[in-house]
N, C-alpha and C. Protein backbone atom coordinates (compact mmCIF):
# COMPACT_ATOMS: atom_id res chain seq x y z
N UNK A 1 71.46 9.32 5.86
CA UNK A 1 70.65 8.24 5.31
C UNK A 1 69.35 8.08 6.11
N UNK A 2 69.44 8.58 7.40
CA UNK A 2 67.89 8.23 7.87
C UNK A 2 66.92 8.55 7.72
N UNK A 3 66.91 10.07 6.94
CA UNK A 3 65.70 10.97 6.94
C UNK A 3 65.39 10.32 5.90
N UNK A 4 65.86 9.82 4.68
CA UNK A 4 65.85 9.34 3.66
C UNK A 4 64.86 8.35 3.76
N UNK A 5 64.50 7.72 4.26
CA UNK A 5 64.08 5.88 4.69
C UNK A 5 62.95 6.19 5.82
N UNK A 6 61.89 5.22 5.64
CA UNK A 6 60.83 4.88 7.28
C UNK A 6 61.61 3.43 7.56
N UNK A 7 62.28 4.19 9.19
CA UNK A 7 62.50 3.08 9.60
C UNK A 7 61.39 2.45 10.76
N UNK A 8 62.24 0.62 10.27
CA UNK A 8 60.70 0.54 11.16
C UNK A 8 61.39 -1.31 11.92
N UNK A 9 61.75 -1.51 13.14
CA UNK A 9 62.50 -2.75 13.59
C UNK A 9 64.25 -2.60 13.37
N UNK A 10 64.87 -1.12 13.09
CA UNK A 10 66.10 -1.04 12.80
C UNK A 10 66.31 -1.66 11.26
N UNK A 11 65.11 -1.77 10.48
CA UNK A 11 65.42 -1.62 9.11
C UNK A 11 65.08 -0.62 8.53
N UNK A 12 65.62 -0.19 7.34
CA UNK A 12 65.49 0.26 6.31
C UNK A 12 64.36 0.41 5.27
N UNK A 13 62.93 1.16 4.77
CA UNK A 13 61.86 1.09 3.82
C UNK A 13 61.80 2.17 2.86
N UNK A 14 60.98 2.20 1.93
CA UNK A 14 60.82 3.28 1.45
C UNK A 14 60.00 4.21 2.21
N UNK A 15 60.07 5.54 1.59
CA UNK A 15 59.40 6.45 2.33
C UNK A 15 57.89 6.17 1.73
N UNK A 16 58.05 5.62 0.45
CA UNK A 16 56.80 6.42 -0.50
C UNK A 16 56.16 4.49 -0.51
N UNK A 17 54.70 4.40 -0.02
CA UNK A 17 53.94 3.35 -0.36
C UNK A 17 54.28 2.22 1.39
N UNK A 18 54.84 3.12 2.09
CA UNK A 18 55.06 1.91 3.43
C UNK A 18 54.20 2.59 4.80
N UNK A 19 54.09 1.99 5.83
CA UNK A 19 53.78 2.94 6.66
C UNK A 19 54.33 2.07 8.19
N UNK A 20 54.63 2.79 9.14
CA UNK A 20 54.51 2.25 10.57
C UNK A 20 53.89 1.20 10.76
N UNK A 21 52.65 1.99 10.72
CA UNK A 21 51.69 1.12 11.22
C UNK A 21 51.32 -0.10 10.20
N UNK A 22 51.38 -0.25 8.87
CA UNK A 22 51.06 -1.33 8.03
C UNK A 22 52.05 -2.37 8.68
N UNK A 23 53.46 -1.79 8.41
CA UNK A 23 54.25 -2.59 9.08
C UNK A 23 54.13 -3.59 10.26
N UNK A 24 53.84 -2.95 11.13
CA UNK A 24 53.60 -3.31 12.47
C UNK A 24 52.42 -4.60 12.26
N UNK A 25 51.61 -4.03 12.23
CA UNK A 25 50.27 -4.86 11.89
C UNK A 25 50.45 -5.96 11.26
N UNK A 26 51.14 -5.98 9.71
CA UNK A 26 51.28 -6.82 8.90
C UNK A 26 51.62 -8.26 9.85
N UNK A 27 53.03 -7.78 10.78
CA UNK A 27 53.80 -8.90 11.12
C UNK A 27 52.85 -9.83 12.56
N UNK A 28 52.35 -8.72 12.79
CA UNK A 28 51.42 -9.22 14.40
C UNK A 28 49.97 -9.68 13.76
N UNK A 29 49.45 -8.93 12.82
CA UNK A 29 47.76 -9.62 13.11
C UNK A 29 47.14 -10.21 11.98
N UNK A 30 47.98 -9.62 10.49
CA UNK A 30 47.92 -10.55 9.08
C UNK A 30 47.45 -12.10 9.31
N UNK A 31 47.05 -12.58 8.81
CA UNK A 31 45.85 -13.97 8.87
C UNK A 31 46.59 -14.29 7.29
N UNK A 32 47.61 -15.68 7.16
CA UNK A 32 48.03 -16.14 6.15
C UNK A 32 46.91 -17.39 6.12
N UNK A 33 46.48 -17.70 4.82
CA UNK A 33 45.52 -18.77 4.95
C UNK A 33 46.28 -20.07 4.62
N UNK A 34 45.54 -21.36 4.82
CA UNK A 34 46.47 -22.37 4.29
C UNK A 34 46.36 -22.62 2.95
N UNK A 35 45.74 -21.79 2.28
CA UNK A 35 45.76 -22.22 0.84
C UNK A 35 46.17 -21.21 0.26
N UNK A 36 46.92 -19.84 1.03
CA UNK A 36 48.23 -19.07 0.24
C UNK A 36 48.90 -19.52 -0.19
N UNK A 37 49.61 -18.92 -1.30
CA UNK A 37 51.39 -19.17 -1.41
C UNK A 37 51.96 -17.77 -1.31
N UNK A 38 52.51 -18.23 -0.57
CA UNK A 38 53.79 -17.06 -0.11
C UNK A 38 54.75 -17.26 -0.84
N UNK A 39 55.25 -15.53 -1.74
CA UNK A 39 56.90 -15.68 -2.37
C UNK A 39 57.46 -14.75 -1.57
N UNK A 40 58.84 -15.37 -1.46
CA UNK A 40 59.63 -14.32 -0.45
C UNK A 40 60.71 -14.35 -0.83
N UNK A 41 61.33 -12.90 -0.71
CA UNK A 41 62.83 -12.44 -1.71
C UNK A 41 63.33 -11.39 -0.83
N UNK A 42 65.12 -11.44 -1.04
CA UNK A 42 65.38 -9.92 -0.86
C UNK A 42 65.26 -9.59 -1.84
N UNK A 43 65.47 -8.29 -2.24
CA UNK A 43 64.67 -7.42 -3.14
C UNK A 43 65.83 -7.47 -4.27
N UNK A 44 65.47 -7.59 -5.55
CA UNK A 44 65.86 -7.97 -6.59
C UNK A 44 66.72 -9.18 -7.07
N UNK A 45 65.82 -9.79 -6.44
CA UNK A 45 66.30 -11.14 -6.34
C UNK A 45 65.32 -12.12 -7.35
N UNK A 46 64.66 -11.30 -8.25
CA UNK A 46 63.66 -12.14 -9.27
C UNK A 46 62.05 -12.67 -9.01
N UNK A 47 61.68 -11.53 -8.21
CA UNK A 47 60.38 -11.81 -7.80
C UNK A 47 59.56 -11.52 -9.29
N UNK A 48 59.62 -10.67 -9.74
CA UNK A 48 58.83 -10.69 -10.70
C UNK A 48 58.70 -11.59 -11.74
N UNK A 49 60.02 -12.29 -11.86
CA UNK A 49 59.61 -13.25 -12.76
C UNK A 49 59.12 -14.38 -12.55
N UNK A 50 59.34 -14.76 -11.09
CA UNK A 50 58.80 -15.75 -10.44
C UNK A 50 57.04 -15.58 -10.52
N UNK A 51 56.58 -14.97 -10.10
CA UNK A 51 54.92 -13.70 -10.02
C UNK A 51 54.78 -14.00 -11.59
N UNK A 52 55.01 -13.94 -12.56
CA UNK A 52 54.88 -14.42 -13.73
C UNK A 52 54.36 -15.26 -13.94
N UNK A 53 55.55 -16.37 -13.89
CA UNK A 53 55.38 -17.68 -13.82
C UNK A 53 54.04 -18.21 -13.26
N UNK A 54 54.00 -17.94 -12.00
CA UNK A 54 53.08 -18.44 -10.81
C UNK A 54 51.85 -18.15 -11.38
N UNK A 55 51.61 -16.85 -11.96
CA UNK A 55 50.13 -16.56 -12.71
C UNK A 55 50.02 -17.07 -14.01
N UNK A 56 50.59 -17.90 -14.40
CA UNK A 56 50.80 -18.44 -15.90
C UNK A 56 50.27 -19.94 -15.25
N UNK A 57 50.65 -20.27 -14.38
CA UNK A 57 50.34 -21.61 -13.54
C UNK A 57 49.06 -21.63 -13.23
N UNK A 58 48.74 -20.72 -12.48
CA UNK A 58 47.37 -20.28 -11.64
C UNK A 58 46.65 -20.09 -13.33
N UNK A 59 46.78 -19.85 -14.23
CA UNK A 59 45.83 -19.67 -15.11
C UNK A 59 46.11 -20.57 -16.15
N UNK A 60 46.51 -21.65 -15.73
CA UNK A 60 47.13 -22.47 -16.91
C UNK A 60 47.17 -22.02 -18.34
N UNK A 61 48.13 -21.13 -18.55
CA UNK A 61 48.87 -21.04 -19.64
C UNK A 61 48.07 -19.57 -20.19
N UNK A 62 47.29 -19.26 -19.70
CA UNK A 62 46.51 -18.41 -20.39
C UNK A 62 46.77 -16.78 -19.91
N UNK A 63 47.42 -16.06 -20.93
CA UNK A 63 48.13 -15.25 -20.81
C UNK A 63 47.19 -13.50 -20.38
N UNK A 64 45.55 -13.76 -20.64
CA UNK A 64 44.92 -12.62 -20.41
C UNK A 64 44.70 -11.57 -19.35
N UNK A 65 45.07 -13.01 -18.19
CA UNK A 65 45.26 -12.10 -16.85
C UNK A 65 46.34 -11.28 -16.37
N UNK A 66 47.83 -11.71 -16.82
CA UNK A 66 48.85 -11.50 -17.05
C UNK A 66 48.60 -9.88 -17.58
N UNK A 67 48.28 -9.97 -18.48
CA UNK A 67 48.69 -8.86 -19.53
C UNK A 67 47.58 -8.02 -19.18
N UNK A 68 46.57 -8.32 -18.36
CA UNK A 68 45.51 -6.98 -17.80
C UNK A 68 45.51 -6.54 -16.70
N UNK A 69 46.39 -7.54 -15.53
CA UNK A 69 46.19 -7.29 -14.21
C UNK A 69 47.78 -6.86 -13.99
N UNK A 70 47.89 -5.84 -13.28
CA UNK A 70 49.60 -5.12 -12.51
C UNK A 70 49.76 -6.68 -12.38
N UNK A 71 51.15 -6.71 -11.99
CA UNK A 71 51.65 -7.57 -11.11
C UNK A 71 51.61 -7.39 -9.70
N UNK A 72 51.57 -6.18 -9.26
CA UNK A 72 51.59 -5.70 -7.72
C UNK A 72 50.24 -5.78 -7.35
N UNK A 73 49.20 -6.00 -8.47
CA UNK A 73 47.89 -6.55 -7.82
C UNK A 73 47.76 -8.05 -8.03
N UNK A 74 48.65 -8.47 -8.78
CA UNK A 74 48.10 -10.20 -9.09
C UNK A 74 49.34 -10.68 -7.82
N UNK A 75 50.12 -9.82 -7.53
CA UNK A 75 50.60 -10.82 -6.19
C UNK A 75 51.11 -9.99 -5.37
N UNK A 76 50.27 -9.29 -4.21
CA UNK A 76 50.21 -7.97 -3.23
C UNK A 76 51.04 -8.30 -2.83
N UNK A 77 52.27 -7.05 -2.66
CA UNK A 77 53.03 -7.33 -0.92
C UNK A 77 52.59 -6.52 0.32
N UNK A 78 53.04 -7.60 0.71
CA UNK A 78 52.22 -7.98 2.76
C UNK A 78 52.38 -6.20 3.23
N UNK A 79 54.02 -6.12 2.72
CA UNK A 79 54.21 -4.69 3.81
C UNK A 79 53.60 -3.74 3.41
N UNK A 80 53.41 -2.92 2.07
CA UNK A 80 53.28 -2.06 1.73
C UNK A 80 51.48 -1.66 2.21
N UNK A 81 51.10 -0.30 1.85
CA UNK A 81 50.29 0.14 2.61
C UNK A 81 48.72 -0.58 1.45
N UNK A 82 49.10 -0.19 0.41
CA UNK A 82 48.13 -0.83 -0.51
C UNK A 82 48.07 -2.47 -0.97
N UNK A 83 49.40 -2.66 -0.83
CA UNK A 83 49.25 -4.58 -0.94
C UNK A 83 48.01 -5.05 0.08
N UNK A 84 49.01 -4.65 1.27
CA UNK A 84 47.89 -4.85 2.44
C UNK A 84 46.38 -5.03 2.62
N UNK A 85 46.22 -3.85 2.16
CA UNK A 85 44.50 -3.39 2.28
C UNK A 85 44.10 -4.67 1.24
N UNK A 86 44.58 -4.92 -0.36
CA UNK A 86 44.29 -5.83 -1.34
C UNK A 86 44.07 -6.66 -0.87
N UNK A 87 45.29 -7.45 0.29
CA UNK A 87 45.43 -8.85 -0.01
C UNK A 87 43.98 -8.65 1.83
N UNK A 88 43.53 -8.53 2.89
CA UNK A 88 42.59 -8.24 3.32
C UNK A 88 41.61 -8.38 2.93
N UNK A 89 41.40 -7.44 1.81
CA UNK A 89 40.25 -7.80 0.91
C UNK A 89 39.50 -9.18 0.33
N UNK A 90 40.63 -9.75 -0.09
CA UNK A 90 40.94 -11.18 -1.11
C UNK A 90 40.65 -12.34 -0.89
N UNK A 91 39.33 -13.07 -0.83
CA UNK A 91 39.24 -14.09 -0.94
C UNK A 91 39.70 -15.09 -1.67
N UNK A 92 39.45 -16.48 -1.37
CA UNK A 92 39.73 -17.41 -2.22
C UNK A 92 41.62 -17.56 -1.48
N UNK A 93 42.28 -18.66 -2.35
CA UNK A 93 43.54 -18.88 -2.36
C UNK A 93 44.43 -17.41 -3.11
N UNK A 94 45.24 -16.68 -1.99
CA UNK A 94 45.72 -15.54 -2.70
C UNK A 94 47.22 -15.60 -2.92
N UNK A 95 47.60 -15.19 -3.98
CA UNK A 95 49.26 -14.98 -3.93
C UNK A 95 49.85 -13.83 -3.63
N UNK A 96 50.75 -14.02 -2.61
CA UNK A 96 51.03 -12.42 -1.92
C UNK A 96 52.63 -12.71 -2.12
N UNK A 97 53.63 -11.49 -1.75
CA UNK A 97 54.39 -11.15 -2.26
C UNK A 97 55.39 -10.71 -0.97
N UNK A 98 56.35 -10.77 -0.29
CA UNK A 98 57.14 -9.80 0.78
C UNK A 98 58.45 -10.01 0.76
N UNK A 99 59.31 -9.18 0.87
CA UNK A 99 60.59 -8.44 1.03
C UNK A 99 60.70 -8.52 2.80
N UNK A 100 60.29 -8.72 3.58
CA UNK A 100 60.49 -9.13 4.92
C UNK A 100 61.32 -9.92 5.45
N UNK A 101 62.20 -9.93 5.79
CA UNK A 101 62.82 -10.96 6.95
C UNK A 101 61.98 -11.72 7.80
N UNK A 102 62.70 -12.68 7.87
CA UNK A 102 62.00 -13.72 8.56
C UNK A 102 61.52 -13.17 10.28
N UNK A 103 61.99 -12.54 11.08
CA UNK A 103 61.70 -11.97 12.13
C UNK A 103 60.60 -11.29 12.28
N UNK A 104 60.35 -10.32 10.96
CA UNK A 104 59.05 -9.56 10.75
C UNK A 104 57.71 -10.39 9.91
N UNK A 105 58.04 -11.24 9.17
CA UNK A 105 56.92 -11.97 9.10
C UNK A 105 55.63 -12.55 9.33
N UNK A 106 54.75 -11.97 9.14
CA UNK A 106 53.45 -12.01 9.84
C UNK A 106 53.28 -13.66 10.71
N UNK A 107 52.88 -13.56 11.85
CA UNK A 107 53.31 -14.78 12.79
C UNK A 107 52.49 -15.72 12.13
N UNK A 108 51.31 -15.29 11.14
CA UNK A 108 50.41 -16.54 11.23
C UNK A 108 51.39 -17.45 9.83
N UNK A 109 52.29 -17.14 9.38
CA UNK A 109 52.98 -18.34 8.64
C UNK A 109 53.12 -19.32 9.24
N UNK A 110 53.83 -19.20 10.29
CA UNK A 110 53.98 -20.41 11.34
C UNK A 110 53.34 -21.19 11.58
N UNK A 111 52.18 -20.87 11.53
CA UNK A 111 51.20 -22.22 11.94
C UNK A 111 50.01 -22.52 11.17
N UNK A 112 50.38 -21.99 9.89
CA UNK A 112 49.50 -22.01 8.84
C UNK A 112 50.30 -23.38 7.45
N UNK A 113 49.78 -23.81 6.81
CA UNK A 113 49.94 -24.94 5.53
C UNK A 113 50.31 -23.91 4.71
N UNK A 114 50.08 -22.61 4.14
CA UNK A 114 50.67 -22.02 3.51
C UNK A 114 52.01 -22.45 2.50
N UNK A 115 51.53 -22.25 1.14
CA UNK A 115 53.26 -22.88 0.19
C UNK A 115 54.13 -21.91 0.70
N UNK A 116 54.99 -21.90 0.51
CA UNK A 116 56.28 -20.58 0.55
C UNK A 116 57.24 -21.38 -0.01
N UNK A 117 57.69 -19.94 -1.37
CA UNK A 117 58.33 -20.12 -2.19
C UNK A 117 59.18 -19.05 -1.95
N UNK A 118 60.70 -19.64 -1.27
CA UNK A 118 61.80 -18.07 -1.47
C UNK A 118 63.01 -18.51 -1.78
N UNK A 119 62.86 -17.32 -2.74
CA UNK A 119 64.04 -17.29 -3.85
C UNK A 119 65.35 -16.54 -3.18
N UNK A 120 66.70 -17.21 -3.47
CA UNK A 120 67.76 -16.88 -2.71
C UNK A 120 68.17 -16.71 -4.37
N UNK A 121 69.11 -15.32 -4.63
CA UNK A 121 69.74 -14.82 -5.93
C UNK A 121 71.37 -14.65 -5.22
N UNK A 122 72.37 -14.57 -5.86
CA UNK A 122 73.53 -14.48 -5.90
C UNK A 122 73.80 -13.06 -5.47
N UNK A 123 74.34 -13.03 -4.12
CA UNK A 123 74.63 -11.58 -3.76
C UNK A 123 75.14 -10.23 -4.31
N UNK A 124 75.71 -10.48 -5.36
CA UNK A 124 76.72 -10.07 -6.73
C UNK A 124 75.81 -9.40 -7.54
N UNK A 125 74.75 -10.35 -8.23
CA UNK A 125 73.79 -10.06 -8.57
C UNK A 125 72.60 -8.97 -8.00
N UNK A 126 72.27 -9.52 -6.80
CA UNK A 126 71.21 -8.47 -6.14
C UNK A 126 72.11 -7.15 -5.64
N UNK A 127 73.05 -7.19 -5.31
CA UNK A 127 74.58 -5.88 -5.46
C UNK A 127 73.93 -5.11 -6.60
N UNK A 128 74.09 -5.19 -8.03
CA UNK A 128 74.23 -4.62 -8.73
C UNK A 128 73.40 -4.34 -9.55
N UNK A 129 72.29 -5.03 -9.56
CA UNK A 129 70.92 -5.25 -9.66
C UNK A 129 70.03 -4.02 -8.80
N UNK A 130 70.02 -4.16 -7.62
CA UNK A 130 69.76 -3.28 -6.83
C UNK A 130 70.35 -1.74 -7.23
N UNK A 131 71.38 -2.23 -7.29
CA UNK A 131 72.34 -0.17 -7.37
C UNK A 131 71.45 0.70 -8.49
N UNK A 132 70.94 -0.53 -9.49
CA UNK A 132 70.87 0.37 -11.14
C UNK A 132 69.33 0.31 -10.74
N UNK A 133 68.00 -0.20 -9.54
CA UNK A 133 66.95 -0.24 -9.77
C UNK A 133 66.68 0.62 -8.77
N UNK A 134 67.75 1.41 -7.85
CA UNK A 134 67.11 2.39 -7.01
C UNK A 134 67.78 3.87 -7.17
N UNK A 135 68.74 3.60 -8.31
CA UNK A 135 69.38 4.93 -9.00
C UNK A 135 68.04 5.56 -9.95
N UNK A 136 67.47 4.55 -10.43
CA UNK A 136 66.67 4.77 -11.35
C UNK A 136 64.94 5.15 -10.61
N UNK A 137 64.66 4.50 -9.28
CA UNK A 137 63.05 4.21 -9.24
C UNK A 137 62.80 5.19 -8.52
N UNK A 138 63.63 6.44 -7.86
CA UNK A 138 63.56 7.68 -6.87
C UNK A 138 62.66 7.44 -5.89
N UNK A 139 62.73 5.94 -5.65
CA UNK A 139 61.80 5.74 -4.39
C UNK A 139 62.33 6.33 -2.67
N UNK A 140 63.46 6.73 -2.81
CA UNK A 140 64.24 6.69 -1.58
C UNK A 140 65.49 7.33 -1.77
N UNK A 141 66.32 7.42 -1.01
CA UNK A 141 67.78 8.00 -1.54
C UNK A 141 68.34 7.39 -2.10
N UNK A 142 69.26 7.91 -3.16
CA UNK A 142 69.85 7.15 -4.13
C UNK A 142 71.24 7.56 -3.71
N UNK A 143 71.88 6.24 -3.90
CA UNK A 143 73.48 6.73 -4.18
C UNK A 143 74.14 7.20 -4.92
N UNK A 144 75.52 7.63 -4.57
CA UNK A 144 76.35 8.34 -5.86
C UNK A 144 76.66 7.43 -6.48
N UNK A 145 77.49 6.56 -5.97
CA UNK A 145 77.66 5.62 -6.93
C UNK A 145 77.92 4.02 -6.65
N UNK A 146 78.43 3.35 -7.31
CA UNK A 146 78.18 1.42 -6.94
C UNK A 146 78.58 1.31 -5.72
N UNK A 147 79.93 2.15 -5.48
CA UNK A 147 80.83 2.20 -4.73
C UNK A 147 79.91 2.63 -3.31
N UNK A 148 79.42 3.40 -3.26
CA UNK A 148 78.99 3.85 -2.43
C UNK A 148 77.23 2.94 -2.09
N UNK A 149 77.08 2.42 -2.98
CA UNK A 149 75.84 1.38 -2.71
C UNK A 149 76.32 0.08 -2.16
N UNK A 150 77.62 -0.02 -2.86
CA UNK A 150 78.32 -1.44 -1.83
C UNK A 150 78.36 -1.11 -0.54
N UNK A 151 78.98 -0.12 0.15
CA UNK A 151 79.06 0.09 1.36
C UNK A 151 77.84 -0.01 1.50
N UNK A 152 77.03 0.62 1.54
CA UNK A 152 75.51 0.35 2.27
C UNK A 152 75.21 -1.09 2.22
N UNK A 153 75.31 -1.49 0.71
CA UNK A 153 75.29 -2.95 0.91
C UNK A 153 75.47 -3.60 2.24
N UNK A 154 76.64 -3.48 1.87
CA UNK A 154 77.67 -4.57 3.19
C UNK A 154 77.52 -4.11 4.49
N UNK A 155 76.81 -3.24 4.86
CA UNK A 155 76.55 -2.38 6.33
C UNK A 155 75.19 -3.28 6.83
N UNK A 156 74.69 -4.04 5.68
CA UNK A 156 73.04 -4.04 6.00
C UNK A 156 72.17 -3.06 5.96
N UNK A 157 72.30 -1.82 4.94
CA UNK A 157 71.59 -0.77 4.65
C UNK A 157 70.37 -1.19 3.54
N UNK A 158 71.02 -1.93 3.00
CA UNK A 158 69.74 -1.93 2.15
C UNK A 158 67.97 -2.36 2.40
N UNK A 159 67.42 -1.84 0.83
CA UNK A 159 65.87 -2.29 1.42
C UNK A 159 66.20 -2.91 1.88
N UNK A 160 65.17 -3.46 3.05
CA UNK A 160 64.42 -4.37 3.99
C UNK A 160 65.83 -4.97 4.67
N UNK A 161 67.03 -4.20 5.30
CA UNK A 161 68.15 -4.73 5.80
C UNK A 161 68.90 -5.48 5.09
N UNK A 162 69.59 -6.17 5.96
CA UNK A 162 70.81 -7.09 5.48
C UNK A 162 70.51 -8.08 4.34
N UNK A 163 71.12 -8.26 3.49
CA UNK A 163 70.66 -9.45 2.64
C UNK A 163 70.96 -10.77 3.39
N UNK A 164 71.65 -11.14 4.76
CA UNK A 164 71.99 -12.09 5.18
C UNK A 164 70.66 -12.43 6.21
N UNK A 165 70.34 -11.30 6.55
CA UNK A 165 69.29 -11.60 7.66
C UNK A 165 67.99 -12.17 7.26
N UNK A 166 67.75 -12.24 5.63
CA UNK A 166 66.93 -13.36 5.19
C UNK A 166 67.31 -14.68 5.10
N UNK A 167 68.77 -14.67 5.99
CA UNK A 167 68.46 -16.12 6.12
C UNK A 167 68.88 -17.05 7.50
N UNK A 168 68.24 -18.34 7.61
CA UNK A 168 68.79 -18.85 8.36
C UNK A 168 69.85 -18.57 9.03
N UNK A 169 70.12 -19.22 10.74
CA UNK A 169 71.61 -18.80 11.13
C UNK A 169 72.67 -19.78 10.08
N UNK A 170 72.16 -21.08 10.05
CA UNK A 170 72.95 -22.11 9.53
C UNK A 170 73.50 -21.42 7.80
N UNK A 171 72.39 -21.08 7.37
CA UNK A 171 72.98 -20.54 5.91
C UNK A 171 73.73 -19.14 6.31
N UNK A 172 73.77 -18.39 6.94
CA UNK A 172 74.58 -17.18 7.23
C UNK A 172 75.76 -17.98 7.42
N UNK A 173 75.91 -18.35 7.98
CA UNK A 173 77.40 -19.04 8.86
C UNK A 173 78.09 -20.12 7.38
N UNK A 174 76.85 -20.72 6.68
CA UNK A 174 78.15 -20.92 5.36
C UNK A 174 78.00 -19.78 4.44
N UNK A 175 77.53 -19.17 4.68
CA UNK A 175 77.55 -17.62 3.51
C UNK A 175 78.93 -17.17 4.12
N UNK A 176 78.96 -16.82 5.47
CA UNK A 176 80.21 -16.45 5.98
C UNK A 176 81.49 -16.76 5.64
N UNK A 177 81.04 -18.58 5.74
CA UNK A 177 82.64 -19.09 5.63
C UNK A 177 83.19 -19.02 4.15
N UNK A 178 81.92 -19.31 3.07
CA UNK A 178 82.49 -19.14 1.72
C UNK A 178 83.33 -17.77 1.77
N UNK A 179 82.42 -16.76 2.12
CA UNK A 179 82.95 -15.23 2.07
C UNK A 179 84.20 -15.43 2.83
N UNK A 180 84.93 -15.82 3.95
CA UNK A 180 86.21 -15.75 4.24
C UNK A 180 86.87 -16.46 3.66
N UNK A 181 86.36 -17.75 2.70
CA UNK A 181 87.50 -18.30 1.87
C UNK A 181 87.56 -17.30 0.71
N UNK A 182 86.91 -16.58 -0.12
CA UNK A 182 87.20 -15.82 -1.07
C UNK A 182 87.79 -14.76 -0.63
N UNK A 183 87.64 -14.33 0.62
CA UNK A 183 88.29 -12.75 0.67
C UNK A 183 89.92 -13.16 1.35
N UNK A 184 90.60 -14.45 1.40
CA UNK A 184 91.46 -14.78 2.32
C UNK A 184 92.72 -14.17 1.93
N UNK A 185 92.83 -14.16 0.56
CA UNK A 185 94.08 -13.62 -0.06
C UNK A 185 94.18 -12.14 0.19
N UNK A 186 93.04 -11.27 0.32
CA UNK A 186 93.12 -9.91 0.47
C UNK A 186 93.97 -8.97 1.55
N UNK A 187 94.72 -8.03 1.99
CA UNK A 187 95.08 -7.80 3.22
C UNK A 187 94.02 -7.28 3.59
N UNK A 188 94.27 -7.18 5.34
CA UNK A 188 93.59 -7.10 6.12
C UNK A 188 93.69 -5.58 6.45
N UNK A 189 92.02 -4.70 6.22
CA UNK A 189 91.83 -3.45 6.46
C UNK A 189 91.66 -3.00 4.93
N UNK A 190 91.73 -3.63 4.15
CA UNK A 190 91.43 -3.32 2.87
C UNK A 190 90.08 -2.63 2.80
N UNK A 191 88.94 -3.18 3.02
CA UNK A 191 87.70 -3.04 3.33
C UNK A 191 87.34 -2.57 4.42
N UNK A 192 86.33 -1.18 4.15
CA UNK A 192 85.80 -0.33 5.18
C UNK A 192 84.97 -1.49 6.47
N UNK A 193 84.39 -2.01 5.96
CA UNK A 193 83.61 -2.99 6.78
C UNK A 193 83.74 -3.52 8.11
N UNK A 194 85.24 -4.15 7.84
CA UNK A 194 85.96 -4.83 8.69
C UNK A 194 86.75 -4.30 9.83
């Protein structure tokens, strides 16, 4: 799996559209303004429809920009090598886009007014969601099969790492505990994981 992937902080990227160095940069010297909005997702977790929405807002109701502009240009993400350069470019109030964990996050969120809008999707969902959008997008290695994308799943293989590590300790720790009340009935060693 490694040759497969740019790794970059002990995560996981694509090979094709990321780089080291964007990476790097993004999280250390990126300049978030206070009149961004930041959306932030693990990855297939409904960013695009959210990015929709948001430009339907931003243009009150008026559907022309929508339907002429990408979405990956009407709301850049931070990491990638071309979001980057875009959102740099971009004056005015910009809507940008990242798949980042909170650790890698360009520092100037922190002390910037910036909105941030992040969407948390049902793990189940981004599971299986994910399996059928990277079988299909040959951005990276693909798995054989669900089975074998769960394990990665649950390893913290996937894009941009763990799906847990987007969040809080406090929300991990009840993500946890729900997850040991549902798995309680199971025997123990059932799952590679554990």
């Amino acid at each position: 799996m490694t040759d497969d992937y740019l790794w970059f902080e002990g995560l996981p990227f694509p090979v094709i559209g990321y780089s080291y160095e964007v990476l790097k940069e993004a999280g250390s010297q990126f300049v978030i303004k206070d009149e961004d909005t930041v959306l932030v997702t693990y990855p297939k977790s409904g960013t695009n429809w959210l990015v929709e929405i948001l430009c339907l807002i931003h243009s009150h109701g008026d559907t022309k920009w929508i339907q002429s502009v990408p979405t990956w240009e009407r709301s850049p993400w931070i990491e990638t090598d071309e979001g980057y350069k875009l959102l740099n470019e971009r004056e005015g109030p910009r809507l940008m886009s990242s798949h980042l964990p909170f650790h890698l996050f360009p520092k100037s969120l922190f002390t910037s007014k910036a909105k941030v809008i992040y969407i948390m999707r049902n793990p189940k969902d981004v599971l299986v969601s994910g399996y059928y959008h990277w079988t299909m997008a040959k951005l990276c290695k693909q798995p054989e099969s669900l089975e074998q994308y769960f394990q990665w799943f649950m390893q913290g293989n996937g894009i941009s790492g763990d799906w847990k590590n987007h969040l809080t300790v406090a929300q991990a720790e009840a993500f946890d505990k729900v997850y040991q009340e549902k798995m309680a009935g199971f025997p123990k060693g059932l799952f590679p994981w554990e």
